[in-house]
PDB file of N, CA and C in Angstrom:
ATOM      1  N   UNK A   1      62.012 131.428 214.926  1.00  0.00           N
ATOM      2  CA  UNK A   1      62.268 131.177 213.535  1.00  0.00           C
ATOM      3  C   UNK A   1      61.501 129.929 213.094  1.00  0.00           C
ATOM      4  N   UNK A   2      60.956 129.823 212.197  1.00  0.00           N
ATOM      5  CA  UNK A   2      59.954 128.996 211.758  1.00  0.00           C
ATOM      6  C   UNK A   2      60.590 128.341 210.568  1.00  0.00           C
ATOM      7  N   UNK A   3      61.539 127.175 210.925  1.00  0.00           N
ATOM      8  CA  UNK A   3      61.836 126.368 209.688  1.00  0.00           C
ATOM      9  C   UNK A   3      61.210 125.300 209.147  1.00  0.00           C
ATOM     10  N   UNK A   4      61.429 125.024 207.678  1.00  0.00           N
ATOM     11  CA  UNK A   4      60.810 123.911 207.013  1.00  0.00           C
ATOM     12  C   UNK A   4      61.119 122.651 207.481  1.00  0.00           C
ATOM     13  N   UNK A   5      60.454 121.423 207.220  1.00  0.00           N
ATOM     14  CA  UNK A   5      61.019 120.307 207.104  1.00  0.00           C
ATOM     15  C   UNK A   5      61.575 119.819 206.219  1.00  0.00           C
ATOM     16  N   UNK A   6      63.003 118.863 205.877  1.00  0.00           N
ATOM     17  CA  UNK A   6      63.366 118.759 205.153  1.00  0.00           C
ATOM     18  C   UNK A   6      62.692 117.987 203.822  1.00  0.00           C
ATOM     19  N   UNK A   7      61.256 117.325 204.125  1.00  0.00           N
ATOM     20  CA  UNK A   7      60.416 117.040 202.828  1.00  0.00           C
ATOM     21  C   UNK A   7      59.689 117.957 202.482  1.00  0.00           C
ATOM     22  N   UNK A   8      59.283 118.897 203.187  1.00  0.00           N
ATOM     23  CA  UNK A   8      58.538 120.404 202.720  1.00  0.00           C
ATOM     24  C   UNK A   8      59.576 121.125 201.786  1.00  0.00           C
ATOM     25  N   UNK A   9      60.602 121.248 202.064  1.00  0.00           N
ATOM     26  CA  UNK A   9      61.762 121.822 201.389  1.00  0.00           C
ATOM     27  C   UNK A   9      61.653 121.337 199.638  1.00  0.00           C
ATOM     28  N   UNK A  10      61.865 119.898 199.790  1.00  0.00           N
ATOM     29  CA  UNK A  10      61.764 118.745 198.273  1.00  0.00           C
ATOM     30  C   UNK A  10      60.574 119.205 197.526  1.00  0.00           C
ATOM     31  N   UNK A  11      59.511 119.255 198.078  1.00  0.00           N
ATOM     32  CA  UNK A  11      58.010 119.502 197.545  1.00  0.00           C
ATOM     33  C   UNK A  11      58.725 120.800 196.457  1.00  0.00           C
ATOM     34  N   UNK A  12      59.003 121.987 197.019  1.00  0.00           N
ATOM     35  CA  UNK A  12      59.288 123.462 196.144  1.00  0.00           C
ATOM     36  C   UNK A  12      60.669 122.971 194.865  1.00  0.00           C
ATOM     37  N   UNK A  13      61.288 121.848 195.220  1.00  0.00           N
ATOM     38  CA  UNK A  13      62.498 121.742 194.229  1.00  0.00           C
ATOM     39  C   UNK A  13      62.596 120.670 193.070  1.00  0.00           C
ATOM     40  N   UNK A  14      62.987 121.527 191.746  1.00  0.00           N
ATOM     41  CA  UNK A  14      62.735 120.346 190.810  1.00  0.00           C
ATOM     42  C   UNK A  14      63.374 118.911 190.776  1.00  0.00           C
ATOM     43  N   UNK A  15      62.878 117.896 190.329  1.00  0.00           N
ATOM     44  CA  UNK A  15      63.396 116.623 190.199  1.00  0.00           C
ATOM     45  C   UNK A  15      63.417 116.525 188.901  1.00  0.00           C
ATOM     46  N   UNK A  16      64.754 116.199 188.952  1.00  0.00           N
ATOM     47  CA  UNK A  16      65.577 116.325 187.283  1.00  0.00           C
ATOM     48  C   UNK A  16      66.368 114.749 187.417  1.00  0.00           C
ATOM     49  N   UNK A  17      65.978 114.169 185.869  1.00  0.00           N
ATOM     50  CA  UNK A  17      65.888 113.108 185.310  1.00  0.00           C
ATOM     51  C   UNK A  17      67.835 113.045 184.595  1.00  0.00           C
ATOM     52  N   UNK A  18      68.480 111.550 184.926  1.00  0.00           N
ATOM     53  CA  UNK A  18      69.776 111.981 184.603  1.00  0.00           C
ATOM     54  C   UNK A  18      70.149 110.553 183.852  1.00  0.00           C
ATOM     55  N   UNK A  19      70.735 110.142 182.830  1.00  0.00           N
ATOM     56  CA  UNK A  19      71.232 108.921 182.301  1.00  0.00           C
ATOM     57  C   UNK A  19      72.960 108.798 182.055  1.00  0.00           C
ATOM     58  N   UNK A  20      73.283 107.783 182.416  1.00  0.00           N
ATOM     59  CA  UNK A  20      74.818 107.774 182.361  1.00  0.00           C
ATOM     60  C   UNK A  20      74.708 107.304 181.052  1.00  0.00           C
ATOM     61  N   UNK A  21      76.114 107.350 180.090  1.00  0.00           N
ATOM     62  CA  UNK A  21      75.618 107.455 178.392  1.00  0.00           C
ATOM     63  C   UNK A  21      76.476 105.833 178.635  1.00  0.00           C
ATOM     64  N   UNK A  22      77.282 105.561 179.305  1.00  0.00           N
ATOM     65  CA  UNK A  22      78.171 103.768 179.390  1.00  0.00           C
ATOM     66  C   UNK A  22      76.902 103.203 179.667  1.00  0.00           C
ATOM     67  N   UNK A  23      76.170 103.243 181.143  1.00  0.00           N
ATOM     68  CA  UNK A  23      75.687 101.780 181.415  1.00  0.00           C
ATOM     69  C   UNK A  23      73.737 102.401 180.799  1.00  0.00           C
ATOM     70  N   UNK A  24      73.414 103.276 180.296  1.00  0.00           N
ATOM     71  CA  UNK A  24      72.588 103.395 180.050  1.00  0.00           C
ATOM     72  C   UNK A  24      71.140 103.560 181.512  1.00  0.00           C
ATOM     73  N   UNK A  25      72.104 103.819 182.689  1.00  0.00           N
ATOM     74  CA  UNK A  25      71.095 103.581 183.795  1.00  0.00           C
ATOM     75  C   UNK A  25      70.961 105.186 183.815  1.00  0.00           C
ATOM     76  N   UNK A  26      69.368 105.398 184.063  1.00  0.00           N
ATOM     77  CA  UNK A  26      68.153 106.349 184.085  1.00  0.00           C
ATOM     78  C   UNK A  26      68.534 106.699 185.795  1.00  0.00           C
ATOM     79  N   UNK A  27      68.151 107.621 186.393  1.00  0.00           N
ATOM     80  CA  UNK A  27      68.267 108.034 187.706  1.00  0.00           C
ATOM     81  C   UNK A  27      67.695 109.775 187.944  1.00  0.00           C
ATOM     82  N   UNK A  28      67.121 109.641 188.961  1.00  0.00           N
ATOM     83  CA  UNK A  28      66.237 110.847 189.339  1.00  0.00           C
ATOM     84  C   UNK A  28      66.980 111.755 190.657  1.00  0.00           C
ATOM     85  N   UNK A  29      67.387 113.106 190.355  1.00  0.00           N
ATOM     86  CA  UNK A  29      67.589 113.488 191.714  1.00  0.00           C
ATOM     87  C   UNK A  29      66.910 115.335 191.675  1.00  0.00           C
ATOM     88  N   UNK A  30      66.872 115.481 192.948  1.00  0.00           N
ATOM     89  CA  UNK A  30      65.612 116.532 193.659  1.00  0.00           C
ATOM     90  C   UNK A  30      66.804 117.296 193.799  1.00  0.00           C
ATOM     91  N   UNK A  31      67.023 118.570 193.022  1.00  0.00           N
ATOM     92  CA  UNK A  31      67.652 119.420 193.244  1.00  0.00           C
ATOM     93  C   UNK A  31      67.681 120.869 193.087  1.00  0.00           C
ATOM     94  N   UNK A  32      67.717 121.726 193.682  1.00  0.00           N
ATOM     95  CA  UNK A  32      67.410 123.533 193.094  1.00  0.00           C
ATOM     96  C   UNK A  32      67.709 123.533 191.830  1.00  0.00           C
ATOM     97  N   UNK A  33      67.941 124.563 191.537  1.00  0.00           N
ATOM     98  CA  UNK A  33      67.935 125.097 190.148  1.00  0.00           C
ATOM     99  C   UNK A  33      69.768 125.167 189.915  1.00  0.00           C
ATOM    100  N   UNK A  34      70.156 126.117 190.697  1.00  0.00           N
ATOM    101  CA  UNK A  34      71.598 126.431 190.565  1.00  0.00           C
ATOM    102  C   UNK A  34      72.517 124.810 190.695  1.00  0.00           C
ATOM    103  N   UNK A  35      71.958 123.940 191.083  1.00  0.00           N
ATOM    104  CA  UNK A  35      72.708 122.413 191.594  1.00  0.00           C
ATOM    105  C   UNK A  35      72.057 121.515 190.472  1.00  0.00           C
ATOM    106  N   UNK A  36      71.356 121.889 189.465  1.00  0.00           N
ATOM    107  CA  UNK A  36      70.826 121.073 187.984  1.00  0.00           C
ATOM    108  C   UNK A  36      72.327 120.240 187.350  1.00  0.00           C
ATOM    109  N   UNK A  37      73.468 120.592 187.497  1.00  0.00           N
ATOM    110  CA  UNK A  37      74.689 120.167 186.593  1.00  0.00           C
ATOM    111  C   UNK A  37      75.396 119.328 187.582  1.00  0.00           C
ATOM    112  N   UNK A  38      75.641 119.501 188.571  1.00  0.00           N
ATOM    113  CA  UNK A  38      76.104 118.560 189.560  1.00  0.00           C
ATOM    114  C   UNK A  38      76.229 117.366 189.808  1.00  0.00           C
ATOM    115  N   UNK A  39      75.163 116.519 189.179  1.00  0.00           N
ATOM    116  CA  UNK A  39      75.149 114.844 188.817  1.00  0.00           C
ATOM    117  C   UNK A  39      76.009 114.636 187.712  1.00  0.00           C
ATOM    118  N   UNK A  40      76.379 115.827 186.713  1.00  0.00           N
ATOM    119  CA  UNK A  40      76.932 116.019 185.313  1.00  0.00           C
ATOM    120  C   UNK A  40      78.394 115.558 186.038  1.00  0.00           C
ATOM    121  N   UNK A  41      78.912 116.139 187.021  1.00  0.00           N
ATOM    122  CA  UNK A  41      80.257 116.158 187.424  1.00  0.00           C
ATOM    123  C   UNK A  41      80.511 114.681 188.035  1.00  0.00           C
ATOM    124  N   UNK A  42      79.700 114.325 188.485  1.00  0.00           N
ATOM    125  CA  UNK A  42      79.831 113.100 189.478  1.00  0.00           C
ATOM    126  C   UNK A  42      79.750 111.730 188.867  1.00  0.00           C
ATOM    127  N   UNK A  43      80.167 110.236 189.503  1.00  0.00           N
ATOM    128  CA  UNK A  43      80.181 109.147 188.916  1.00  0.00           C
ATOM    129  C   UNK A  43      78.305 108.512 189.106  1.00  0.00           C
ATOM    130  N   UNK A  44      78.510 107.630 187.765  1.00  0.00           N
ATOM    131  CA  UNK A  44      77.047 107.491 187.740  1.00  0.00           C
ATOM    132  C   UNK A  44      77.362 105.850 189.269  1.00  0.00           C
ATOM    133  N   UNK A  45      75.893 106.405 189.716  1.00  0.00           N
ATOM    134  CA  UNK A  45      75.869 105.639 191.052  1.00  0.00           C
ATOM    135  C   UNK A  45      75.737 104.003 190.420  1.00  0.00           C
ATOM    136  N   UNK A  46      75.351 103.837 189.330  1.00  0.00           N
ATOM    137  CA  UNK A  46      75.538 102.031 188.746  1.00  0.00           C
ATOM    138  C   UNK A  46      76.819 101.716 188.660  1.00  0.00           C
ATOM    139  N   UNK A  47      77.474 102.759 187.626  1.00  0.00           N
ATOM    140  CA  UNK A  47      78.646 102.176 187.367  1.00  0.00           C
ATOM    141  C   UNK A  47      80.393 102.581 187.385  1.00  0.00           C
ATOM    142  N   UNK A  48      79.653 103.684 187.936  1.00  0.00           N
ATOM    143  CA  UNK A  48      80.668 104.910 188.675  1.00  0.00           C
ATOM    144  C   UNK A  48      81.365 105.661 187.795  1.00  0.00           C
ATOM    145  N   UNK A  49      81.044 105.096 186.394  1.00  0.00           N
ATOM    146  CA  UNK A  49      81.779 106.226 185.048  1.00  0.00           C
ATOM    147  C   UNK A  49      80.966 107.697 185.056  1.00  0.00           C
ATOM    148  N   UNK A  50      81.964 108.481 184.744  1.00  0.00           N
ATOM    149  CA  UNK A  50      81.758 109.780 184.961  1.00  0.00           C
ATOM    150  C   UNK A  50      80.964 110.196 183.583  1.00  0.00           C
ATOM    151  N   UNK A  51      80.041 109.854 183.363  1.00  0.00           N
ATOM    152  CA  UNK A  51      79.503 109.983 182.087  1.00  0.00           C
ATOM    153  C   UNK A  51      77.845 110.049 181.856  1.00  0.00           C
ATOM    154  N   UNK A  52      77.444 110.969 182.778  1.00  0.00           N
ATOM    155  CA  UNK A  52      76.310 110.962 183.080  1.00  0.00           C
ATOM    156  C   UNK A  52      75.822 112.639 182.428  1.00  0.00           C
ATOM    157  N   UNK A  53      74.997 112.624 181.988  1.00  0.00           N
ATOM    158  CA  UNK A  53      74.128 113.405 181.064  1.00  0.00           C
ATOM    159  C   UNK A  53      72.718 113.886 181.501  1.00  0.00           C
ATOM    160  N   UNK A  54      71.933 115.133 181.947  1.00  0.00           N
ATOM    161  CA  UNK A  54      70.963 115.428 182.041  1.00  0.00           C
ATOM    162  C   UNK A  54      69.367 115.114 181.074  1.00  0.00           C
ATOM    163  N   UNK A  55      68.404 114.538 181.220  1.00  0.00           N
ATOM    164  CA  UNK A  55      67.931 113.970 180.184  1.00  0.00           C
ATOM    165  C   UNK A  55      66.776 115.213 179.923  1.00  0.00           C
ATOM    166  N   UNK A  56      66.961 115.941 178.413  1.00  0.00           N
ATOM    167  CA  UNK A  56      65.653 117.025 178.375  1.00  0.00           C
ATOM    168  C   UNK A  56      64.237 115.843 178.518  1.00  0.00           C
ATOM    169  N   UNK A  57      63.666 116.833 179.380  1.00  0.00           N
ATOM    170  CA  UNK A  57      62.206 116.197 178.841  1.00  0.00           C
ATOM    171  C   UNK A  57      61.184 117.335 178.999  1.00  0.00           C
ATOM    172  N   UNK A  58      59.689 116.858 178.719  1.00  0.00           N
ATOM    173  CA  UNK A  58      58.649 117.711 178.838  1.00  0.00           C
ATOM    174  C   UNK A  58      57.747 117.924 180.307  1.00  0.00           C
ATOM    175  N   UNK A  59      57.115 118.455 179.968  1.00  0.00           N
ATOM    176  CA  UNK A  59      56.191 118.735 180.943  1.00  0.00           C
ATOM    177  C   UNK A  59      55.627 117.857 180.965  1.00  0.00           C
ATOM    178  N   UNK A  60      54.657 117.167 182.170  1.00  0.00           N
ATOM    179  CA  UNK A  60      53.657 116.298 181.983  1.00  0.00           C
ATOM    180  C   UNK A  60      52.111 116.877 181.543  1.00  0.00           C
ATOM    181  N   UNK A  61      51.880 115.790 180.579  1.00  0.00           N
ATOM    182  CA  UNK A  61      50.423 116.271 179.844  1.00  0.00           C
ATOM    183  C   UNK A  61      49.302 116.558 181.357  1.00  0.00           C
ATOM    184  N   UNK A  62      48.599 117.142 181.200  1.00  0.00           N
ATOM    185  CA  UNK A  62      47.746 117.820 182.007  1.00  0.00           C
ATOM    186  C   UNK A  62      46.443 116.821 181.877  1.00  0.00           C
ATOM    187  N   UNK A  63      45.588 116.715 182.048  1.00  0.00           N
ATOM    188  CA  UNK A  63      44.130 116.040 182.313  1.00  0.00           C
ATOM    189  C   UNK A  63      43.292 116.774 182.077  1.00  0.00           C
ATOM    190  N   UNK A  64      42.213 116.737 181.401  1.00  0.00           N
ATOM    191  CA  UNK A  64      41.207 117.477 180.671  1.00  0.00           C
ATOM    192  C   UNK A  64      39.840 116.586 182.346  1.00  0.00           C
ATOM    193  N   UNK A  65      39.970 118.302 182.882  1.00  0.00           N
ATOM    194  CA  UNK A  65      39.328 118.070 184.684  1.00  0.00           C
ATOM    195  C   UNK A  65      37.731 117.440 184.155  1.00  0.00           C
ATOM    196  N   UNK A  66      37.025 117.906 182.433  1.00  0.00           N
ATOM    197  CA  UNK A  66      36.010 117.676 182.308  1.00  0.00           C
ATOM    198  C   UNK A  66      35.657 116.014 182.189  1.00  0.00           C
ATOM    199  N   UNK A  67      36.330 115.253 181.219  1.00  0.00           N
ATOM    200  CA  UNK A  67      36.741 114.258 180.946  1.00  0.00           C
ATOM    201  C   UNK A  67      37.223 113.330 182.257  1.00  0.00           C
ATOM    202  N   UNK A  68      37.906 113.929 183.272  1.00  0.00           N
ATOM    203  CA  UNK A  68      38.332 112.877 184.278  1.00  0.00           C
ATOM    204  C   UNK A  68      37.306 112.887 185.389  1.00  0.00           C
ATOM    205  N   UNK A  69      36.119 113.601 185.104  1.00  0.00           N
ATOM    206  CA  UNK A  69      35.464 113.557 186.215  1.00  0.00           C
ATOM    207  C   UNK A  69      35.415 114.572 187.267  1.00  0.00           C
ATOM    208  N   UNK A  70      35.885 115.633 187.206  1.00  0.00           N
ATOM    209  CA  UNK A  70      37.032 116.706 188.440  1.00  0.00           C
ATOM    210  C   UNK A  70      35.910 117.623 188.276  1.00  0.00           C
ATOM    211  N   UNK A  71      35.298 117.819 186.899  1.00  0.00           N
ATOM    212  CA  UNK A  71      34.080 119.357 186.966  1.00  0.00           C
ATOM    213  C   UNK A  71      33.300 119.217 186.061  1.00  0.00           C
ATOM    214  N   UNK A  72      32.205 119.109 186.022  1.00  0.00           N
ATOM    215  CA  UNK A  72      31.250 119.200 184.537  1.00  0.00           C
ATOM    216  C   UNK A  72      31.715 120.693 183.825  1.00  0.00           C
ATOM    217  N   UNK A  73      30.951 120.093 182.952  1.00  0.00           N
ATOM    218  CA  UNK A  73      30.581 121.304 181.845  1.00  0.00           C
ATOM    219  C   UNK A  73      29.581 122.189 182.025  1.00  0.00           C
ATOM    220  N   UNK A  74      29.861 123.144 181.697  1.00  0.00           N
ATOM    221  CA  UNK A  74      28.838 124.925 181.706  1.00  0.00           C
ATOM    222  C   UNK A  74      28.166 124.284 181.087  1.00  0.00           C
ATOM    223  N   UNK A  75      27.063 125.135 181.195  1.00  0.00           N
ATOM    224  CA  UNK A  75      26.030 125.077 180.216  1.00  0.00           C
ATOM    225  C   UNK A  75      26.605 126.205 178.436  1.00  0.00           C
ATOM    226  N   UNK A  76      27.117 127.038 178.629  1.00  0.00           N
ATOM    227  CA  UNK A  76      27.869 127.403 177.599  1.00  0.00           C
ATOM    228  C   UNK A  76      28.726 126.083 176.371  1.00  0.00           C
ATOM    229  N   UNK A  77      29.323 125.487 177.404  1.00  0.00           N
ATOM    230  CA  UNK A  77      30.169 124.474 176.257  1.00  0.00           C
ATOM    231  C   UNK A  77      29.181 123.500 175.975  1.00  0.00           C
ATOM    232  N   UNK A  78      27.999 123.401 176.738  1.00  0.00           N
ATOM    233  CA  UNK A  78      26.743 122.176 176.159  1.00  0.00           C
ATOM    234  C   UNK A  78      25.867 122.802 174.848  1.00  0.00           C
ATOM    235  N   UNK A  79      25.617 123.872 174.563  1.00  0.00           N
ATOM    236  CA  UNK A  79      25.182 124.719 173.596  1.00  0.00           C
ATOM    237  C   UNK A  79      26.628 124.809 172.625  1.00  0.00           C
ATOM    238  N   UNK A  80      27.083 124.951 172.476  1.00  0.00           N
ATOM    239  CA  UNK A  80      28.493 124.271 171.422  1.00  0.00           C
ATOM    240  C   UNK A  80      27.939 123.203 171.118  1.00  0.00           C
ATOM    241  N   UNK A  81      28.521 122.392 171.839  1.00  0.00           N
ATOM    242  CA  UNK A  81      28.207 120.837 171.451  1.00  0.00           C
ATOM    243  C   UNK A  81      27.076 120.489 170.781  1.00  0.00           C
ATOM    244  N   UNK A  82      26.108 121.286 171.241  1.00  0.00           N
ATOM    245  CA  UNK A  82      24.488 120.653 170.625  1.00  0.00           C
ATOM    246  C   UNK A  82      24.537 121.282 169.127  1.00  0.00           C
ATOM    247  N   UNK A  83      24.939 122.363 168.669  1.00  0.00           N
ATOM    248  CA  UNK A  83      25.222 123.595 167.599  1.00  0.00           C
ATOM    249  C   UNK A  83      26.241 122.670 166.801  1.00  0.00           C
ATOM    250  N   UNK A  84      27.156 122.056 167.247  1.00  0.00           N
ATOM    251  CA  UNK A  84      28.319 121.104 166.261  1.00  0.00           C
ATOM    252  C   UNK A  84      27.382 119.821 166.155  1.00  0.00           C
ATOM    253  N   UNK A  85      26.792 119.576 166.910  1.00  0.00           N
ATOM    254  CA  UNK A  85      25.705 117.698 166.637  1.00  0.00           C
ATOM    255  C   UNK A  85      24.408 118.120 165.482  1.00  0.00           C
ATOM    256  N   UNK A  86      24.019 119.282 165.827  1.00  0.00           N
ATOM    257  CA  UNK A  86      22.917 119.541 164.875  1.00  0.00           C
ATOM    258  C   UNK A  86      23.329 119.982 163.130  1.00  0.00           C
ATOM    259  N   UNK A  87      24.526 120.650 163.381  1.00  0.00           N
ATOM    260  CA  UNK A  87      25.091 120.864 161.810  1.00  0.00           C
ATOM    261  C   UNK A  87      25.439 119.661 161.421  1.00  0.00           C
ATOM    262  N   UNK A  88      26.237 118.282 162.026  1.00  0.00           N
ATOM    263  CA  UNK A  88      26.981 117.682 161.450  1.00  0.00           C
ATOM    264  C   UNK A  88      25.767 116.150 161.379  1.00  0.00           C
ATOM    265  N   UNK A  89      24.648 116.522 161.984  1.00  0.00           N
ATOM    266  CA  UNK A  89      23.332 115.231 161.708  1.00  0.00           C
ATOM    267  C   UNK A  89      23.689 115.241 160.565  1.00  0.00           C
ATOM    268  N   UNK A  90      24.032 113.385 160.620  1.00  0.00           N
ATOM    269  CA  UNK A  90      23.991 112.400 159.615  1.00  0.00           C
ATOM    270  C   UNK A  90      25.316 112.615 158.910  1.00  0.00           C
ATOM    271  N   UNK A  91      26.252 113.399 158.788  1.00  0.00           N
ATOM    272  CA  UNK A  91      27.427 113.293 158.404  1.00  0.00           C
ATOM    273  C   UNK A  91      27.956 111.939 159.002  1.00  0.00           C
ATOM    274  N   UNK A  92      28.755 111.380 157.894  1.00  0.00           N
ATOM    275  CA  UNK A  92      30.003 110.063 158.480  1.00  0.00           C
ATOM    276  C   UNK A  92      30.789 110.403 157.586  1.00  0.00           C
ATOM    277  N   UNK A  93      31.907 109.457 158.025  1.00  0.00           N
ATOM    278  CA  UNK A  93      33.420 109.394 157.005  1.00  0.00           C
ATOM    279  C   UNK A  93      32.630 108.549 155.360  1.00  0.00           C
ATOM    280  N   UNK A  94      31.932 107.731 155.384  1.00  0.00           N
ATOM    281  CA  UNK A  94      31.204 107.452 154.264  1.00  0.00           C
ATOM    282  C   UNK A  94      30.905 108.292 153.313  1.00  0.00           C
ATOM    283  N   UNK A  95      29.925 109.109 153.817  1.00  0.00           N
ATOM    284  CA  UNK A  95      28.737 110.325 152.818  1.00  0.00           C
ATOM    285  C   UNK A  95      30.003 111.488 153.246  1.00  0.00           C
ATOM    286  N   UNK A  96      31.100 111.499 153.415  1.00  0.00           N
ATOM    287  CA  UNK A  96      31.968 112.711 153.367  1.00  0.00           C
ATOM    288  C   UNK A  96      32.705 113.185 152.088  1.00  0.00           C
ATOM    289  N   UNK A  97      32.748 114.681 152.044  1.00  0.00           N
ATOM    290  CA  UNK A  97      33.508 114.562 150.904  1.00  0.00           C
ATOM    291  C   UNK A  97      35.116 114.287 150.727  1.00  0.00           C
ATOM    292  N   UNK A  98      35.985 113.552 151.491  1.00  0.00           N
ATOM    293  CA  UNK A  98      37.268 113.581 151.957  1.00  0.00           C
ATOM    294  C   UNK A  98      37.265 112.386 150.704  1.00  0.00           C
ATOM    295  N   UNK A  99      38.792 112.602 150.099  1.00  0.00           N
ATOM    296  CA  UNK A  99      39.337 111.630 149.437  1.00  0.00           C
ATOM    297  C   UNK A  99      40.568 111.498 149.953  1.00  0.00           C
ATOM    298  N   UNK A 100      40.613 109.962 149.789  1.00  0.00           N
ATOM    299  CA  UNK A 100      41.900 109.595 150.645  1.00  0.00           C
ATOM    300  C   UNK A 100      42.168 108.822 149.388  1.00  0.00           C
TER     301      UNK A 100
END
């Protein structure tokens, strides 16, 4: 039988973000899916009031791989670019027609 290690295990399970609403302390715990409410039941580990709340949040923003260095650009998206620089020669916010 070929079992995991117990940090191989953590890697596959979400880490969900939790704030007690008394002492205002933030806290992180690594838990499946079905065990997400479980910190909900329990005392917050600062201040031991039972008043701890799951915090929604988002996804983390992603990295544009072109921009960070990770992959150039096709030659496809360089022909864009040159096609948007050649229409917009000599345009500025100045000589624009935008009224603000």
């Amino acid at each position: 039988m070929n079992r995991k290690k117990p940090d191989e295990i953590n890697k596959n399970m979400p880490n969900y973000e939790y704030k007690c609403d008394k002492c205002e302390h933030y806290f992180e715990k690594i838990l499946s899916i079905p065990n997400m409410k479980q910190p909900e039941e329990e005392p917050c580990p600062n201040c031991g009031e039972v008043q701890v709340k799951k915090v929604i949040f988002s996804a983390p923003a992603l990295g544009d791989p072109v921009r960070l260095g990770i992959r150039r650009p096709d030659g496809g998206f360089k022909e864009v670019m040159q096609k948007i620089e050649s229409n917009n020669r000599g345009n500025t916010l100045s000589n624009s027609s935008f009224d603000f």
